[in-house]
Protein backbone atom coordinates (compact mmCIF):
# COMPACT_ATOMS: atom_id res chain seq x y z
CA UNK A 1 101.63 65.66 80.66
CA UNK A 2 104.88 65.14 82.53
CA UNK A 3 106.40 67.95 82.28
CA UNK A 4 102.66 70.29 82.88
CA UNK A 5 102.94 68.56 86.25
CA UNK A 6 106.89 69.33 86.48
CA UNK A 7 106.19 72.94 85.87
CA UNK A 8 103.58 73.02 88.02
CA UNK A 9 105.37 71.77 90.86
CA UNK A 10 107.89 73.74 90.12
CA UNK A 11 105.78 76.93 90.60
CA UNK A 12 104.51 75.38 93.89
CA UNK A 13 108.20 74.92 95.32
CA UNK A 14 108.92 78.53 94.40
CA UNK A 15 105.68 80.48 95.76
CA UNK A 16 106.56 78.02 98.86
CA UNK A 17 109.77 79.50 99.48
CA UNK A 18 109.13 83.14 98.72
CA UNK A 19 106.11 82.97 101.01
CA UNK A 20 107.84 81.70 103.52
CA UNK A 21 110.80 84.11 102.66
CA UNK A 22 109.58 86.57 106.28
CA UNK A 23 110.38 90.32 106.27
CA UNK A 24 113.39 91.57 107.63
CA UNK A 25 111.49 92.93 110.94
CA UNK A 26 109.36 90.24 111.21
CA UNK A 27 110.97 89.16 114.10
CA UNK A 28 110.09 88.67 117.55
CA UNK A 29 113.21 90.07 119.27
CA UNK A 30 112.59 93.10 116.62
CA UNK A 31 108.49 93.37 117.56
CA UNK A 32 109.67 93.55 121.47
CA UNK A 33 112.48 96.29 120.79
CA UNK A 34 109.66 98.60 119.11
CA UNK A 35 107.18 97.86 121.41
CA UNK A 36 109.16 98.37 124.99
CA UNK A 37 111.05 101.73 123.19
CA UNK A 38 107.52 103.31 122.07
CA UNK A 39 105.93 101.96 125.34
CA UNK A 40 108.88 104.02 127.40
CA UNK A 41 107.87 107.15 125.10
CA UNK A 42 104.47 107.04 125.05
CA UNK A 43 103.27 105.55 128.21
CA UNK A 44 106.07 105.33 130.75
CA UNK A 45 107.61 109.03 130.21
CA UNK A 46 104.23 110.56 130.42
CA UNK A 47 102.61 108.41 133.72
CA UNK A 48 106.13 109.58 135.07
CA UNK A 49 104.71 113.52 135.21
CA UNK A 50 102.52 113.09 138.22
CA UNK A 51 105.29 112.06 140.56
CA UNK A 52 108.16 114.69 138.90
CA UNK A 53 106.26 117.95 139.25
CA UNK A 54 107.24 120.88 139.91
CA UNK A 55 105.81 124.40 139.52
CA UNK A 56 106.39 125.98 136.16
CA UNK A 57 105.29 126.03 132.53
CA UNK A 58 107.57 125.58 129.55
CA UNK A 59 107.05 125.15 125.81
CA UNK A 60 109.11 121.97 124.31
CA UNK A 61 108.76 121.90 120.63
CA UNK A 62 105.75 123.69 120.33
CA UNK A 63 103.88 121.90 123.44
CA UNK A 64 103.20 123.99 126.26
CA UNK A 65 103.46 121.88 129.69
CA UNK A 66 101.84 123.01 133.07
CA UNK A 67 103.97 121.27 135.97
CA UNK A 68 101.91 121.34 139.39
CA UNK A 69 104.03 120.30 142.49
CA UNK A 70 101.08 118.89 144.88
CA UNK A 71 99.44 115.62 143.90
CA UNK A 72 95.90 117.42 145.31
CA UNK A 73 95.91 119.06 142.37
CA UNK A 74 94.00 118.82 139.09
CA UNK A 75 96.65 117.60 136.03
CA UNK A 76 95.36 117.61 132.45
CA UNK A 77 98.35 116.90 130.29
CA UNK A 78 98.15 116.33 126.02
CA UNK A 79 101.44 115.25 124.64
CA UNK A 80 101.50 115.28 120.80
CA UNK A 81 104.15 113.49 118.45
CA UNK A 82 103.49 114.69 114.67
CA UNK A 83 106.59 114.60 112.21
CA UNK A 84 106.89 113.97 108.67
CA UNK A 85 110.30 112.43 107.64
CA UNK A 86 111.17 111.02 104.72
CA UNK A 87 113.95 109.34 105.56
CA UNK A 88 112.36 108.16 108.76
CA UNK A 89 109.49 107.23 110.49
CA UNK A 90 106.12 109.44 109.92
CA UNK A 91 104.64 109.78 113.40
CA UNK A 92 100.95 111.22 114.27
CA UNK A 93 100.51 109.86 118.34
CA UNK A 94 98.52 111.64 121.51
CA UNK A 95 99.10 110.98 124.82
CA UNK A 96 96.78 112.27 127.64
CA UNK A 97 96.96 112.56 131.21
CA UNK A 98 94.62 113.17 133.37
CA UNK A 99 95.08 113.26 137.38
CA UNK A 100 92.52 114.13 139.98
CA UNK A 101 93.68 113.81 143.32
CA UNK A 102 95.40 110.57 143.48
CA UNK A 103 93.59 109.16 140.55
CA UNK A 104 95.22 109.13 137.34
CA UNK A 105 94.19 108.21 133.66
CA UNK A 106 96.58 107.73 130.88
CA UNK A 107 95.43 107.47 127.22
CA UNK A 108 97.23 107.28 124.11
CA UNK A 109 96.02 106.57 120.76
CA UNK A 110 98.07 107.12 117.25
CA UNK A 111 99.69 105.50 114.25
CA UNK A 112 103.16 105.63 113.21
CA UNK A 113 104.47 104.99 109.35
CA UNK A 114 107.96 103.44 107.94
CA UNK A 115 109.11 102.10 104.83
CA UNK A 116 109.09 98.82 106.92
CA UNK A 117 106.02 98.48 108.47
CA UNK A 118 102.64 100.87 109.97
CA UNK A 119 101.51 100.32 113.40
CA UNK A 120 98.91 101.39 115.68
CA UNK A 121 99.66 102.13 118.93
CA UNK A 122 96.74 102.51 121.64
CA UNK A 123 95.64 101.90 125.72
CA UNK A 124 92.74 99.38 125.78
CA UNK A 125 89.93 100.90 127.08
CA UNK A 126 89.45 102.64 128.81
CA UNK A 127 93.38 103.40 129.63
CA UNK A 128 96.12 103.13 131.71
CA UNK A 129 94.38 103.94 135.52
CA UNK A 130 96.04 104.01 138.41
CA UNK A 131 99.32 102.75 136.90
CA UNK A 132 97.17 99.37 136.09
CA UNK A 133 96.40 98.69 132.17
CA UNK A 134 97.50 97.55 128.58
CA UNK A 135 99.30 99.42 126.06
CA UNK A 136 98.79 97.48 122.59
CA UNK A 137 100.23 97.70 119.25
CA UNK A 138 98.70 96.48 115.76
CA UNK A 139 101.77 95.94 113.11
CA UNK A 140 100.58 96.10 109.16
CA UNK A 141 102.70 96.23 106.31
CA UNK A 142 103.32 99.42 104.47
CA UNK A 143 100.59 99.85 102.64
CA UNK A 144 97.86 97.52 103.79
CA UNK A 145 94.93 98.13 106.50
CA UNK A 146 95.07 94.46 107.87
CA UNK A 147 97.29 93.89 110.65
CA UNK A 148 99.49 90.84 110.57
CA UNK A 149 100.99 91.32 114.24
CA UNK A 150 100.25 92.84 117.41
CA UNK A 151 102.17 93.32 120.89
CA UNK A 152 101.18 94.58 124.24
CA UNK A 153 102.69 95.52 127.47
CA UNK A 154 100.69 95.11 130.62
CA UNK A 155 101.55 98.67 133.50
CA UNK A 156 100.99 97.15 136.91
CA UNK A 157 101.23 99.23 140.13
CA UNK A 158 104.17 98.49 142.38
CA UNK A 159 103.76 99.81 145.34
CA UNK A 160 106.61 97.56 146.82
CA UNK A 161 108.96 100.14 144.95
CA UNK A 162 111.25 101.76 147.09
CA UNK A 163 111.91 104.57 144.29
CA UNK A 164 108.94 106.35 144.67
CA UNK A 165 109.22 108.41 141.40
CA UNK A 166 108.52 105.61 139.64
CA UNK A 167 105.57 103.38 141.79
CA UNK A 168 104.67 101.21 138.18
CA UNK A 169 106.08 97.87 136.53
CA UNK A 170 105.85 97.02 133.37
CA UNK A 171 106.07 93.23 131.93
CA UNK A 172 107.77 91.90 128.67
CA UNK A 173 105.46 92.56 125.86
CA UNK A 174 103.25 89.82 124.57
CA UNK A 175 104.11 89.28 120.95
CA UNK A 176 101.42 87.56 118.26
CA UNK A 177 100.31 87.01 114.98
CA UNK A 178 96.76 87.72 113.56
């Protein structure tokens, strides 16, 4: 009977420590890095199109992109990030904007896939206006449909900015587990 309850503890101990054994980009500092580098892509690079327009149309990677110079007019800009790497990430995200006058509307929605981890990356409803919203992110492991972390950046307007290209702030993300 002693040693049943040896060897049991004994597999205890063990699933203990490999449980608690964490994944290599499990980390906080790691979580914040990914978030603030695919809020900059995603969110930041494309709210920063209404105030660096100018008049012309060019085609980047397949995209064709409509620059209008005066803010008066009507902006309806789909960005679209779709590779397949094997060695790499796997990417399928959208980004929309949307300007009317001085009204603006930023959406994104997508999911990119690693070896390391999946995430989801997405505006809360109903999206980044005005330079004021969340940008979130939903982290899963390879292979599963629950998330296990999340992360999200709040866009604030600054209008205290004296660079007026750039008339949003951004805070740290917010980093959790599910």
């Amino acid at each position: 009977m002693k040693k049943i309850s040896l060897y049991f503890a004994l597999v205890v101990a063990v699933s203990a420590l490999t449980a608690c054994e964490g994944r290599e980009w499990d980390t906080d500092d790691e979580l914040e890095r990914l978030s603030n580098n695919w809020s900059y892509y995603y969110v930041s690079d494309v709210l920063d199109y209404i105030f660096e327009t100018v008049d012309s149309t060019k085609n980047i990677d397949g995209r064709i992109i409509t620059h209008t110079a005066s803010v008066n007019d009507t902006l309806n800009l789909e960005f679209h990030w779709k590779t397949n790497s094997v060695g790499g990430d796997s990417v399928n995200v959208g980004s929309t904007l949307i300007q009317i006058g001085d009204s603006s509307i930023v959406k994104v929605d997508g999911f990119r896939y690693s070896g390391d981890l999946w995430a989801h990356l997405f505006t809360v409803d109903p999206g980044i206006i005005n330079c004021e919203g969340k940008f979130h992110i939903d982290f899963y492991e390879t292979g599963k449909t629950t998330p296990w972390g999340w992360s999200e950046i709040k866009y604030h307007k600054d209008d205290d900015d004296e660079y007026r290209y750039k008339p949003y702030s951004t805070e740290t993300p917010t980093i959790g587990r599910y």
